[in-house]
N, C-alpha and C. Protein backbone atom coordinates (compact mmCIF):
# COMPACT_ATOMS: atom_id res chain seq x y z
N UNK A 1 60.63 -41.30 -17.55
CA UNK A 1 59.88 -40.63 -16.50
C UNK A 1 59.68 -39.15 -16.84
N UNK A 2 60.37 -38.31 -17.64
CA UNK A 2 60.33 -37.63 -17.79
C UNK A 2 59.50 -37.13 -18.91
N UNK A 3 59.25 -37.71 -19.69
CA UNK A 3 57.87 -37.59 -20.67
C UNK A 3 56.78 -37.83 -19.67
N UNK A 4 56.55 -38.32 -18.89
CA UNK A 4 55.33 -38.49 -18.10
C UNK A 4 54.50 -37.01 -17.57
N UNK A 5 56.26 -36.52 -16.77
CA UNK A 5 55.77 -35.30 -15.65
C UNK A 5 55.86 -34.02 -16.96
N UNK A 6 56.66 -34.14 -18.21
CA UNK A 6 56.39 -33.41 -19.35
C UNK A 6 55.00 -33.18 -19.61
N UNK A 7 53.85 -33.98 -19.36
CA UNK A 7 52.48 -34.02 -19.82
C UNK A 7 51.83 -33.09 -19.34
N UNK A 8 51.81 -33.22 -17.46
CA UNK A 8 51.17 -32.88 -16.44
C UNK A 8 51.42 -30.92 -16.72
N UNK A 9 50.02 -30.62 -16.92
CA UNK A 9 49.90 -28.95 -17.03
C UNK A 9 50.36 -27.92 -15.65
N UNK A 10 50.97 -27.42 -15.98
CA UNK A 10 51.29 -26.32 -14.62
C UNK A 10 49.94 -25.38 -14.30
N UNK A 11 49.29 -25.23 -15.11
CA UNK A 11 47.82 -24.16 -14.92
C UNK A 11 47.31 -25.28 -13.77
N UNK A 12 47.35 -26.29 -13.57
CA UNK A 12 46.75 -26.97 -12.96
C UNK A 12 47.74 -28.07 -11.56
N UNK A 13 48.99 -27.22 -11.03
CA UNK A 13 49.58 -27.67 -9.93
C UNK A 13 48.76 -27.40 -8.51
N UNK A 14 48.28 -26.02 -8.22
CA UNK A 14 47.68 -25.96 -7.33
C UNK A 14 46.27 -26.63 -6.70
N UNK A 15 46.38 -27.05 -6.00
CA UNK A 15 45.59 -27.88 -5.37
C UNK A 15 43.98 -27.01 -5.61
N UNK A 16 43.91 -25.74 -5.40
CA UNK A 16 42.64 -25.23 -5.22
C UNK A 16 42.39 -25.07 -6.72
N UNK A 17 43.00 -25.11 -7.89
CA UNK A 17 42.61 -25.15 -9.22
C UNK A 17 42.28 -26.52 -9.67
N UNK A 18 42.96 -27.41 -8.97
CA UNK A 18 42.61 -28.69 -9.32
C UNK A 18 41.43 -29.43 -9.09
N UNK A 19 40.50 -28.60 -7.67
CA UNK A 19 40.13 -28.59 -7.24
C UNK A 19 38.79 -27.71 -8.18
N UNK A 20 39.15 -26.18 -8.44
CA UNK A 20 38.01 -25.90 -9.32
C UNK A 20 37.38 -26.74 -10.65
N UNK A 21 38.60 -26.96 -10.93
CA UNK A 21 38.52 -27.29 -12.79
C UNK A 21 37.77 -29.31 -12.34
N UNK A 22 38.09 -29.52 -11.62
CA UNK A 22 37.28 -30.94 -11.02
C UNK A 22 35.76 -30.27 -10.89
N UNK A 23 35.62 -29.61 -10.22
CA UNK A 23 34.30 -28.82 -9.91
C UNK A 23 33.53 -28.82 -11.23
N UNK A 24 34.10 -27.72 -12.21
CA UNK A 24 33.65 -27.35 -13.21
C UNK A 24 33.29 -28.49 -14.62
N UNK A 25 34.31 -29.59 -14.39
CA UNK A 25 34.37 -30.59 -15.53
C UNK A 25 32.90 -31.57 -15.14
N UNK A 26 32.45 -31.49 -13.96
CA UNK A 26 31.01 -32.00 -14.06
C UNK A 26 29.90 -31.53 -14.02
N UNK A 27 30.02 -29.97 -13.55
CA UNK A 27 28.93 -28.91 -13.54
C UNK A 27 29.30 -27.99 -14.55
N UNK A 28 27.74 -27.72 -15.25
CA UNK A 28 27.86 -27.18 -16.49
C UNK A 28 28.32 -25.58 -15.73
N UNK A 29 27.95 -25.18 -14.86
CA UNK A 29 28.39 -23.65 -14.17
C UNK A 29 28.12 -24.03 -12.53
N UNK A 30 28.99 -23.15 -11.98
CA UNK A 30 28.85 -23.35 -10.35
C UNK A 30 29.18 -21.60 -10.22
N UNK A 31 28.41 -21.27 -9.53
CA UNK A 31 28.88 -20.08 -9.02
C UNK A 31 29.92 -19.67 -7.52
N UNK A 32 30.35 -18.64 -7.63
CA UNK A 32 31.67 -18.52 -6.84
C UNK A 32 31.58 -18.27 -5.18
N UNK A 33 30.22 -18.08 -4.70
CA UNK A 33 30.14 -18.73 -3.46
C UNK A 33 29.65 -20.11 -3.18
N UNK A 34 29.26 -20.70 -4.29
CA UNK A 34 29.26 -22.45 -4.16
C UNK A 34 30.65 -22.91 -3.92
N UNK A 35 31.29 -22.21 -5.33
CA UNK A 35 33.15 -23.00 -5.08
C UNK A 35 33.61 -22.46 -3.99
N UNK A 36 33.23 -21.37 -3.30
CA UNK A 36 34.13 -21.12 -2.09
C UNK A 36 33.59 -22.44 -0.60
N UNK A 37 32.44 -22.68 -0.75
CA UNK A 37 31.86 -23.30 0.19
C UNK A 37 32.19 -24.73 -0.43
N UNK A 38 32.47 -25.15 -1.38
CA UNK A 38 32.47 -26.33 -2.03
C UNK A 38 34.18 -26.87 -1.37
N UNK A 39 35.37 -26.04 -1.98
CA UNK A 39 36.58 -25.75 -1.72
C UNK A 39 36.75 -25.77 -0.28
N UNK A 40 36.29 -24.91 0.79
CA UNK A 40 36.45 -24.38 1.41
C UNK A 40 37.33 -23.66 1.73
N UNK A 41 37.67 -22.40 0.80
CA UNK A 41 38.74 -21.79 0.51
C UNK A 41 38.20 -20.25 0.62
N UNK A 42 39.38 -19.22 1.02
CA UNK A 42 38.62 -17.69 1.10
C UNK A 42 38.34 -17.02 0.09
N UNK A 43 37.43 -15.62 -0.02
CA UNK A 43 37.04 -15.35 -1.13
C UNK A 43 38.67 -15.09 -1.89
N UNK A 44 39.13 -14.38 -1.43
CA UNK A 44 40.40 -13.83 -1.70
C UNK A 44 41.61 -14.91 -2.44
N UNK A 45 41.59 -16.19 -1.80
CA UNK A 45 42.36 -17.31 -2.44
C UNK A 45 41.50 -17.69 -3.86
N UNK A 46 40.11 -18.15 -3.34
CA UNK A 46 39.27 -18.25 -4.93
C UNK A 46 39.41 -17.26 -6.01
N UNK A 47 39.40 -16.27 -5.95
CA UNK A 47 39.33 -15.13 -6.75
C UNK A 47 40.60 -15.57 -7.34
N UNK A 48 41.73 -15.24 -6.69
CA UNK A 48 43.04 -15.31 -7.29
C UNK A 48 43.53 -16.24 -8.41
N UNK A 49 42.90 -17.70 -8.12
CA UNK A 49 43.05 -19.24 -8.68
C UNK A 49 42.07 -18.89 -10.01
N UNK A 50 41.12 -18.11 -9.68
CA UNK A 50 39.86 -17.97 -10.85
C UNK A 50 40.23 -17.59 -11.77
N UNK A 51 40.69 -16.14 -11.21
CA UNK A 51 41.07 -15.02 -12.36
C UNK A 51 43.05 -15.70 -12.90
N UNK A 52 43.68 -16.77 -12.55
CA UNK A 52 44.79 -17.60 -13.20
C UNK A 52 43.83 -18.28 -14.22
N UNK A 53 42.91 -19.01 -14.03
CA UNK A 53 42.31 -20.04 -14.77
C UNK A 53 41.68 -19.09 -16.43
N UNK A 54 40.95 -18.22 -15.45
CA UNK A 54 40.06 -17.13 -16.42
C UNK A 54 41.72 -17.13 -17.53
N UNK A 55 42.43 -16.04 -16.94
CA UNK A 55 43.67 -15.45 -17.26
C UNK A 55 44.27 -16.39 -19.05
N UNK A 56 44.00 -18.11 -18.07
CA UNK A 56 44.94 -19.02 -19.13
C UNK A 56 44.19 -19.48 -20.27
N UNK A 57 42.50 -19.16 -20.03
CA UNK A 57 41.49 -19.19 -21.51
C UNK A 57 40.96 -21.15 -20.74
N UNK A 58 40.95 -21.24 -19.26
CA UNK A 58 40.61 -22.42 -19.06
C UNK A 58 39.01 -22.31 -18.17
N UNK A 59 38.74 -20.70 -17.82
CA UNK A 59 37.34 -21.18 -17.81
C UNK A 59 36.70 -19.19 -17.91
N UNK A 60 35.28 -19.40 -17.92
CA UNK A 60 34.56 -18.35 -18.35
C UNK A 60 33.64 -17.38 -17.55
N UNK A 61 34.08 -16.24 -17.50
CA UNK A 61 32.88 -15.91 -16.24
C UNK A 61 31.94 -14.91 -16.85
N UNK A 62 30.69 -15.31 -16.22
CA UNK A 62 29.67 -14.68 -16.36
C UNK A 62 29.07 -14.00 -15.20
N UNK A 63 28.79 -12.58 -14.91
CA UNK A 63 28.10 -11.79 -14.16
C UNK A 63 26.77 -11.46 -14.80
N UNK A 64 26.52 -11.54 -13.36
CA UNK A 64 24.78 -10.84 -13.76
C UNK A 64 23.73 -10.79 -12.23
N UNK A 65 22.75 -10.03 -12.60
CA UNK A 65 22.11 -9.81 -11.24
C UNK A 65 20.44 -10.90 -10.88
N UNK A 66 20.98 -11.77 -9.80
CA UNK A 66 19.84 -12.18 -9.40
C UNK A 66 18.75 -11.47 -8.44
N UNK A 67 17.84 -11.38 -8.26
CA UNK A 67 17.21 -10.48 -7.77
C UNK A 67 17.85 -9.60 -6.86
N UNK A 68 18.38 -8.32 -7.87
CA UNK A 68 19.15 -7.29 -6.92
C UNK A 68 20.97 -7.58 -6.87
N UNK A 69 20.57 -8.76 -6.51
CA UNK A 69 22.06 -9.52 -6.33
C UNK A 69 23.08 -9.94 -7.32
N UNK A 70 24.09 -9.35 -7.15
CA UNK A 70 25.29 -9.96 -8.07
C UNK A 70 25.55 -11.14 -7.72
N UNK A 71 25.88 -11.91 -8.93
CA UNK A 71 25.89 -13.42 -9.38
C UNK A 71 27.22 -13.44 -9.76
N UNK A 72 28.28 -14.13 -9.62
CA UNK A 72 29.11 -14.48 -10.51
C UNK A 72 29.35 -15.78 -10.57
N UNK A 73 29.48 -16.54 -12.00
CA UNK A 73 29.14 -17.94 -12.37
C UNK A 73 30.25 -17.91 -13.26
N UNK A 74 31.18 -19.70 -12.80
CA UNK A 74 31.80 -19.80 -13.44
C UNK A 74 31.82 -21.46 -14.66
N UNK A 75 32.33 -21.19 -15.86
CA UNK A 75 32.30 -22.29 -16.78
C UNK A 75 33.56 -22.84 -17.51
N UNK A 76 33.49 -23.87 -17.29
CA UNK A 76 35.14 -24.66 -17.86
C UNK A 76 34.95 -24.16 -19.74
N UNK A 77 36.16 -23.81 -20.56
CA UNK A 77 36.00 -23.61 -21.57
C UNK A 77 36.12 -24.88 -22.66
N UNK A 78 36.08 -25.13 -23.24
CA UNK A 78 36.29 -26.40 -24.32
C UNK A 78 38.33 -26.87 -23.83
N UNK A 79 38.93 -25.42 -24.46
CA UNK A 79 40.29 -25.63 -23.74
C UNK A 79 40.53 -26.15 -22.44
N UNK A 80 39.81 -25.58 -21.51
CA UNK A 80 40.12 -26.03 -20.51
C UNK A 80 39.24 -27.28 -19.88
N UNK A 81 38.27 -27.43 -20.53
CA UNK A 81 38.20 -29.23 -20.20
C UNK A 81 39.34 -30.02 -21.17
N UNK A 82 39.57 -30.04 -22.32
CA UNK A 82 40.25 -30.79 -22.68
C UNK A 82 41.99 -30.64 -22.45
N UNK A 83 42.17 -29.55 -21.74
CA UNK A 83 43.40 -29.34 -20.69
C UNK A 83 43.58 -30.04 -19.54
N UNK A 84 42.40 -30.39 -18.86
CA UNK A 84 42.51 -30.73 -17.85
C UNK A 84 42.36 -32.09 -17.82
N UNK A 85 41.06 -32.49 -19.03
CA UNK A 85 41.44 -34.21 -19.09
C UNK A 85 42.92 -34.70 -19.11
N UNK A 86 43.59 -33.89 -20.26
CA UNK A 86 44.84 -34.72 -20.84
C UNK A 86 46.00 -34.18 -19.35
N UNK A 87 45.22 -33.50 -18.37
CA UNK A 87 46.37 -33.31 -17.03
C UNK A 87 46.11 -34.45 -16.62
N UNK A 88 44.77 -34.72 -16.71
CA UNK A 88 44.09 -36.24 -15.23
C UNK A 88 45.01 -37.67 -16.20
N UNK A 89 44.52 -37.59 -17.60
CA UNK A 89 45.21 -38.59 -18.48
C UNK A 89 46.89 -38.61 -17.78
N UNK A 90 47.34 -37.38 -17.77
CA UNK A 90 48.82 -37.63 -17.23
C UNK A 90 49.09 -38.52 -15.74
N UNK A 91 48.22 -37.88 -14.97
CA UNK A 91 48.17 -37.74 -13.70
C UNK A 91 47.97 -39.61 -13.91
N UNK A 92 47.20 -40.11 -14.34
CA UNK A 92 46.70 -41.42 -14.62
C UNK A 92 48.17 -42.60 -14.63
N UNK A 93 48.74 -41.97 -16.01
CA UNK A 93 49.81 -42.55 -16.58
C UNK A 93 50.84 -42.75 -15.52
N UNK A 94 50.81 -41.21 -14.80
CA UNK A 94 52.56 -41.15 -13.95
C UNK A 94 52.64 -42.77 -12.65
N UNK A 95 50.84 -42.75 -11.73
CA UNK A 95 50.84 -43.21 -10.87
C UNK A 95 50.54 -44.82 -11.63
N UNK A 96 49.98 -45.46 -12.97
CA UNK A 96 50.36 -46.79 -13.48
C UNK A 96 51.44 -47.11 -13.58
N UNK A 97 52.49 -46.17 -13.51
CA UNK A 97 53.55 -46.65 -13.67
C UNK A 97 54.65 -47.28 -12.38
N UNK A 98 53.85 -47.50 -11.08
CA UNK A 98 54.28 -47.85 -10.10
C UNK A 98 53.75 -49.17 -9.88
């Protein structure tokens, strides 16, 4: 049992990261008042979970201005999709085993 929960990534315990990086692994970019409305989570909690993810090289942000308006858009990195598969792969394994 313990090789199982050995697998499962800690970048990815919190529910609202689990929650982004799900987001991100099917959208090529979502921007950060989509994930807040998507989540339904505050700017202040999103930001925090972002800039962990940003932080661990598991996803990418891009700023820029849409008419006038600041944009910020976020993208899962190669690492961090294939981080997060082999979490879901874990996640997979722990609950077959019941």
């Amino acid at each position: 049992m313990k090789n199982l929960i050995s697998n499962l990534d800690k970048t990815f315990e919190s529910r609202i990261r689990l929650g982004i990086m799900s987001v991100l692994s099917v959208n090529e970019t979502y921007d950060f008042n989509s994930l807040k409305e998507t989540l339904q989570v505050t700017d202040g909690n999103l930001a925090s979970h972002l800039k962990a993810l940003e932080k661990a090289g598991m996803v990418q942000v891009e700023k820029q201005f849409i008419n006038r308006k600041p944009n910020t858009s976020y993208s899962a990195t190669e690492k961090g999709l294939a981080a997060f598969k082999q979490h879901i792969a874990a996640l997979e394994n722990l609950i077959g085993m019941h």
